[in-house]
N, C-alpha and C. Protein backbone atom coordinates (compact mmCIF):
# COMPACT_ATOMS: atom_id res chain seq x y z
N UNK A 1 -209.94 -10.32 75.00
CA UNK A 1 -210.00 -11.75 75.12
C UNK A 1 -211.32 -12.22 74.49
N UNK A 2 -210.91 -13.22 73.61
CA UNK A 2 -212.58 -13.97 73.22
C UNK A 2 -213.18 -14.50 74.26
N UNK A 3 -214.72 -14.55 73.70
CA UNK A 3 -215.33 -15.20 74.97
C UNK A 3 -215.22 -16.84 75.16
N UNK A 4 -214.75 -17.31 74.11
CA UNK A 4 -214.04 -18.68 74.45
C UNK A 4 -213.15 -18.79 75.30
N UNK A 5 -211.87 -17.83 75.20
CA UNK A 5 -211.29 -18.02 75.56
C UNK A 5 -211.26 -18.04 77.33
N UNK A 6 -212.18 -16.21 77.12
CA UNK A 6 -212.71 -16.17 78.78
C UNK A 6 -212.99 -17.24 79.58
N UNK A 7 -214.32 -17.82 78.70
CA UNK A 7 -215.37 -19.10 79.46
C UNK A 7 -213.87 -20.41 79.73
N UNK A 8 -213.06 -20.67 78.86
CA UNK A 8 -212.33 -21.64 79.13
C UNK A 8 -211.39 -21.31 80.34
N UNK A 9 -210.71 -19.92 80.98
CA UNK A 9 -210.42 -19.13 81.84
C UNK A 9 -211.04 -19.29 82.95
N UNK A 10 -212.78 -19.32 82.93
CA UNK A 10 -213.72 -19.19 84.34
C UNK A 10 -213.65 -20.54 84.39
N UNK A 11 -213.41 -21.72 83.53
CA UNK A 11 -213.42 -23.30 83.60
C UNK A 11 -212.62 -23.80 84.62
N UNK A 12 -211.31 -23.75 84.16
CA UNK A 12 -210.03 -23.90 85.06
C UNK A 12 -209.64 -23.67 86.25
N UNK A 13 -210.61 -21.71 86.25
CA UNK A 13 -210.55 -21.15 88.07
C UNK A 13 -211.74 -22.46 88.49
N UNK A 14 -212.21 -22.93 88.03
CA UNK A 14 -213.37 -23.74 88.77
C UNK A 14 -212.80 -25.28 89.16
N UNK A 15 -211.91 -25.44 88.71
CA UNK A 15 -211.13 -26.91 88.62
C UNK A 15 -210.79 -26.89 90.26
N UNK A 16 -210.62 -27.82 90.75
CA UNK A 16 -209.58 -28.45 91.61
C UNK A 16 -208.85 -28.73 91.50
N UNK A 17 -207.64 -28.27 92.71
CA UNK A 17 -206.28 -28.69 92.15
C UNK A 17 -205.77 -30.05 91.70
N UNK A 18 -206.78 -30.99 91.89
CA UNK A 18 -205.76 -32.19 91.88
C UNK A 18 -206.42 -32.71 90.67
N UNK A 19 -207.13 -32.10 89.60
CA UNK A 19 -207.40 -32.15 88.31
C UNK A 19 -206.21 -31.33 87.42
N UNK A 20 -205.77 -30.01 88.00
CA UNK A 20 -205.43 -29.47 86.92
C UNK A 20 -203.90 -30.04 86.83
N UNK A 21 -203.48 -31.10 87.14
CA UNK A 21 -202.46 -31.20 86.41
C UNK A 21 -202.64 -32.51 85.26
N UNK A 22 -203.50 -32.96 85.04
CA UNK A 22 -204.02 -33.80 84.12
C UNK A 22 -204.53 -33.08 82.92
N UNK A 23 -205.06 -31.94 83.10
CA UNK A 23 -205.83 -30.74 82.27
C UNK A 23 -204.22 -30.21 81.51
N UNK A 24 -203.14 -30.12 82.55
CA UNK A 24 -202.30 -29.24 82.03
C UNK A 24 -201.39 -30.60 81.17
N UNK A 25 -201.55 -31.42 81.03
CA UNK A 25 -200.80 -32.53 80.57
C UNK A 25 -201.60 -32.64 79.21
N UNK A 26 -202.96 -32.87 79.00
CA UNK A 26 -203.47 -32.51 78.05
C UNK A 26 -203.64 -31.32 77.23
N UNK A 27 -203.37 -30.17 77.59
CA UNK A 27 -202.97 -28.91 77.18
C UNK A 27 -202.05 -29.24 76.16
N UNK A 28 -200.87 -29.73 76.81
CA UNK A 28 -199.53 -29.34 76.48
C UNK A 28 -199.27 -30.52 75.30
N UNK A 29 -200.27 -31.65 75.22
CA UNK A 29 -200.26 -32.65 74.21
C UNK A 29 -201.22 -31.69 72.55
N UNK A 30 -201.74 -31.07 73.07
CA UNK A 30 -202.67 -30.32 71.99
C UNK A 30 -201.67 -29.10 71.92
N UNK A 31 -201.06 -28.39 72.31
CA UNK A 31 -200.28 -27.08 71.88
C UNK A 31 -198.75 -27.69 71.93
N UNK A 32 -198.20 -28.52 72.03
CA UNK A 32 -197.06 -29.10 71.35
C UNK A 32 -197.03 -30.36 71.39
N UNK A 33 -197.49 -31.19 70.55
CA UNK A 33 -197.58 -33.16 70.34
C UNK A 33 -195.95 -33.21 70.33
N UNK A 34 -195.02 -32.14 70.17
CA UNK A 34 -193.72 -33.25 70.08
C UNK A 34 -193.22 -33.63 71.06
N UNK A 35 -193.39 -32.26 71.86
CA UNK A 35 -192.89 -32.48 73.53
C UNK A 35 -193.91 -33.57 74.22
N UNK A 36 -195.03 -32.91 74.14
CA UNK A 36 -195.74 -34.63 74.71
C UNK A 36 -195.12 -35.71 74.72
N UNK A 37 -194.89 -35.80 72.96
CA UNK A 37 -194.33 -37.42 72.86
C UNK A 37 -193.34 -37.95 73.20
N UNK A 38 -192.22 -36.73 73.33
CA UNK A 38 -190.91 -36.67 74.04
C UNK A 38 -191.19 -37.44 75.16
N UNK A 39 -192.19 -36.61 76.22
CA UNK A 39 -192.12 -36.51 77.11
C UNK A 39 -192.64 -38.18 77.68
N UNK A 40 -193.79 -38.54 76.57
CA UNK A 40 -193.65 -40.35 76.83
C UNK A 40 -193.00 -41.46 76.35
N UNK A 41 -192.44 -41.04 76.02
CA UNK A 41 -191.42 -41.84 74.67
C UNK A 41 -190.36 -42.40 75.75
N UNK A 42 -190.45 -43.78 75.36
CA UNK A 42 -189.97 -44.92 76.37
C UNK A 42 -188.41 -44.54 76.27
N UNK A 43 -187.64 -45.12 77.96
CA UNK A 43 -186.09 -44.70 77.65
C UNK A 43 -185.63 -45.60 76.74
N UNK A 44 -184.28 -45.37 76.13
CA UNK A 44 -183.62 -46.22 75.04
C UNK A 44 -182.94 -47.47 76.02
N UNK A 45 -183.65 -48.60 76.13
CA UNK A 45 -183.17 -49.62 77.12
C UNK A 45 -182.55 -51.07 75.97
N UNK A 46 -182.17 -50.44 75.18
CA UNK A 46 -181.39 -51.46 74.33
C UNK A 46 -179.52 -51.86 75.00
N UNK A 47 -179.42 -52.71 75.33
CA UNK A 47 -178.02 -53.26 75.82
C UNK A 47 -176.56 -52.51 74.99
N UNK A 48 -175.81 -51.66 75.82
CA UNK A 48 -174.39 -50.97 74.54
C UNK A 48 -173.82 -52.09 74.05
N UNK A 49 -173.60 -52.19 72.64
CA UNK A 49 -172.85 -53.06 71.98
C UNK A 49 -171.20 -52.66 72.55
N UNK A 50 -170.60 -53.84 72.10
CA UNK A 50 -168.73 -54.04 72.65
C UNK A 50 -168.53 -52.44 71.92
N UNK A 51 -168.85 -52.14 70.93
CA UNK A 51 -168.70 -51.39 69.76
C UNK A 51 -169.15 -49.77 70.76
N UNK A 52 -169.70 -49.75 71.41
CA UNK A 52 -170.18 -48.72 71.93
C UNK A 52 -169.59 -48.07 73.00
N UNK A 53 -169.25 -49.42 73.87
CA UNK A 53 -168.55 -49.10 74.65
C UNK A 53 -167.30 -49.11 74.84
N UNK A 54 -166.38 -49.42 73.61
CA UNK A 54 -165.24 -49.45 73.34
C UNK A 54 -164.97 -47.60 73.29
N UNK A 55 -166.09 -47.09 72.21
CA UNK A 55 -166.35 -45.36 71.98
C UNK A 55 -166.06 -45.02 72.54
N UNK A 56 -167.13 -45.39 73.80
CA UNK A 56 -167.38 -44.18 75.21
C UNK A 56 -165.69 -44.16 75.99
N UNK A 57 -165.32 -45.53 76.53
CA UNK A 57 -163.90 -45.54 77.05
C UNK A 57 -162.95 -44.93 76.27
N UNK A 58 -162.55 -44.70 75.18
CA UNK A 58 -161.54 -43.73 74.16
C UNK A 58 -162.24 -42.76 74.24
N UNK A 59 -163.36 -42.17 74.41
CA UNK A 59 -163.62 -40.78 74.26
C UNK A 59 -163.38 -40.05 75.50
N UNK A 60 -164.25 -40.88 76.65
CA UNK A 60 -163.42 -40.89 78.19
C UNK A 60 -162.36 -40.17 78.93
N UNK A 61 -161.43 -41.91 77.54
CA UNK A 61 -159.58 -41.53 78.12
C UNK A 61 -159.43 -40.35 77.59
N UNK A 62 -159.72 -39.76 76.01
CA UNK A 62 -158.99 -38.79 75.28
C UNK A 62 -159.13 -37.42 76.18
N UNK A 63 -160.47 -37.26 76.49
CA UNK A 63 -160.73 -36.39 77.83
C UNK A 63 -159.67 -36.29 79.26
N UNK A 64 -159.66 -36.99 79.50
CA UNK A 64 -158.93 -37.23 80.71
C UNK A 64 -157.47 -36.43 80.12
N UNK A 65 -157.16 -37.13 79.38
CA UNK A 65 -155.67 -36.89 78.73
C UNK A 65 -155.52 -35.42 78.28
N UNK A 66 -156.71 -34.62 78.18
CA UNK A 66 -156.56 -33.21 77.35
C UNK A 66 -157.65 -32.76 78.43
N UNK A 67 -156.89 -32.59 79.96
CA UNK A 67 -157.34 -31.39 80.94
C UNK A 67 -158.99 -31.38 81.16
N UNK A 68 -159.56 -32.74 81.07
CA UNK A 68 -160.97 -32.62 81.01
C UNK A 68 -161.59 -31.30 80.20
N UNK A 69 -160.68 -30.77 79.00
CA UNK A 69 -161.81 -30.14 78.01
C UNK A 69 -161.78 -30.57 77.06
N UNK A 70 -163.06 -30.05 76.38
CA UNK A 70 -163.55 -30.81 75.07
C UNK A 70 -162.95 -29.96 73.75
N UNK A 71 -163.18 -30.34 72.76
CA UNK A 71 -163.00 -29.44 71.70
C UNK A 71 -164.03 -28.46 71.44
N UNK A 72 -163.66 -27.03 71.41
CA UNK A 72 -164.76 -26.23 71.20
C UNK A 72 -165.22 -26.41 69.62
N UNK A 73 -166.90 -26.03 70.28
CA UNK A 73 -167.72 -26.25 68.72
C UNK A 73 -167.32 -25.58 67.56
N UNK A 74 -166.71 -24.79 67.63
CA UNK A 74 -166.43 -24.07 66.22
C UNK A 74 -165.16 -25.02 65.66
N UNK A 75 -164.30 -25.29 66.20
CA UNK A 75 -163.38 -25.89 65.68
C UNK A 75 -163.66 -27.16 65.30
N UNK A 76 -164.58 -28.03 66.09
CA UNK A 76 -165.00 -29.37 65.73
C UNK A 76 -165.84 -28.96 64.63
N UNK A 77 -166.37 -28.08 64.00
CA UNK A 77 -167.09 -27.91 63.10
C UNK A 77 -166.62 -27.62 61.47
N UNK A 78 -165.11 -27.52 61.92
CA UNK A 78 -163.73 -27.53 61.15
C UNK A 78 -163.40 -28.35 60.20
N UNK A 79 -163.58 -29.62 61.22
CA UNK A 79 -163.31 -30.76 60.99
C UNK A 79 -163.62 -31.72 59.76
């Protein structure tokens, strides 16, 4: 182990718990920014268009109608 790495090791045992999950939130923004951003990235609160939800109900029914299974991926990949 480097001694960076060590000293950053003896840092953390020195933390209090009710720091290290702020420490570990910043971690995880520096060793993966995508998941971070994922992880703040506002929900999609835009209203379903008629158009959307017309989809979802036919995709729904077609389900319902075919034994609640879906088409397996290889075959939809057929398509």
């Amino acid at each position: 182990m480097t001694p960076t790495r060590e000293l950053a090791h003896q840092l953390i045992d020195r933390l209090p718990d009710t720091q290290l999950s702020g420490l570990v939130q910043f971690l995880e923004t520096i060793v993966d920014p995508a998941t971070a951003a994922l992880r703040n990235a506002p929900l999609d609160d835009e209203p379903d268009t008629e158009e959307e939800k017309l989809a979802v109900t036919e995709a729904r029914d077609w389900l319902r109608n075919n034994g609640g299974k879906g088409i397996p991926h290889a075959e939809a990949m057929t398509c």
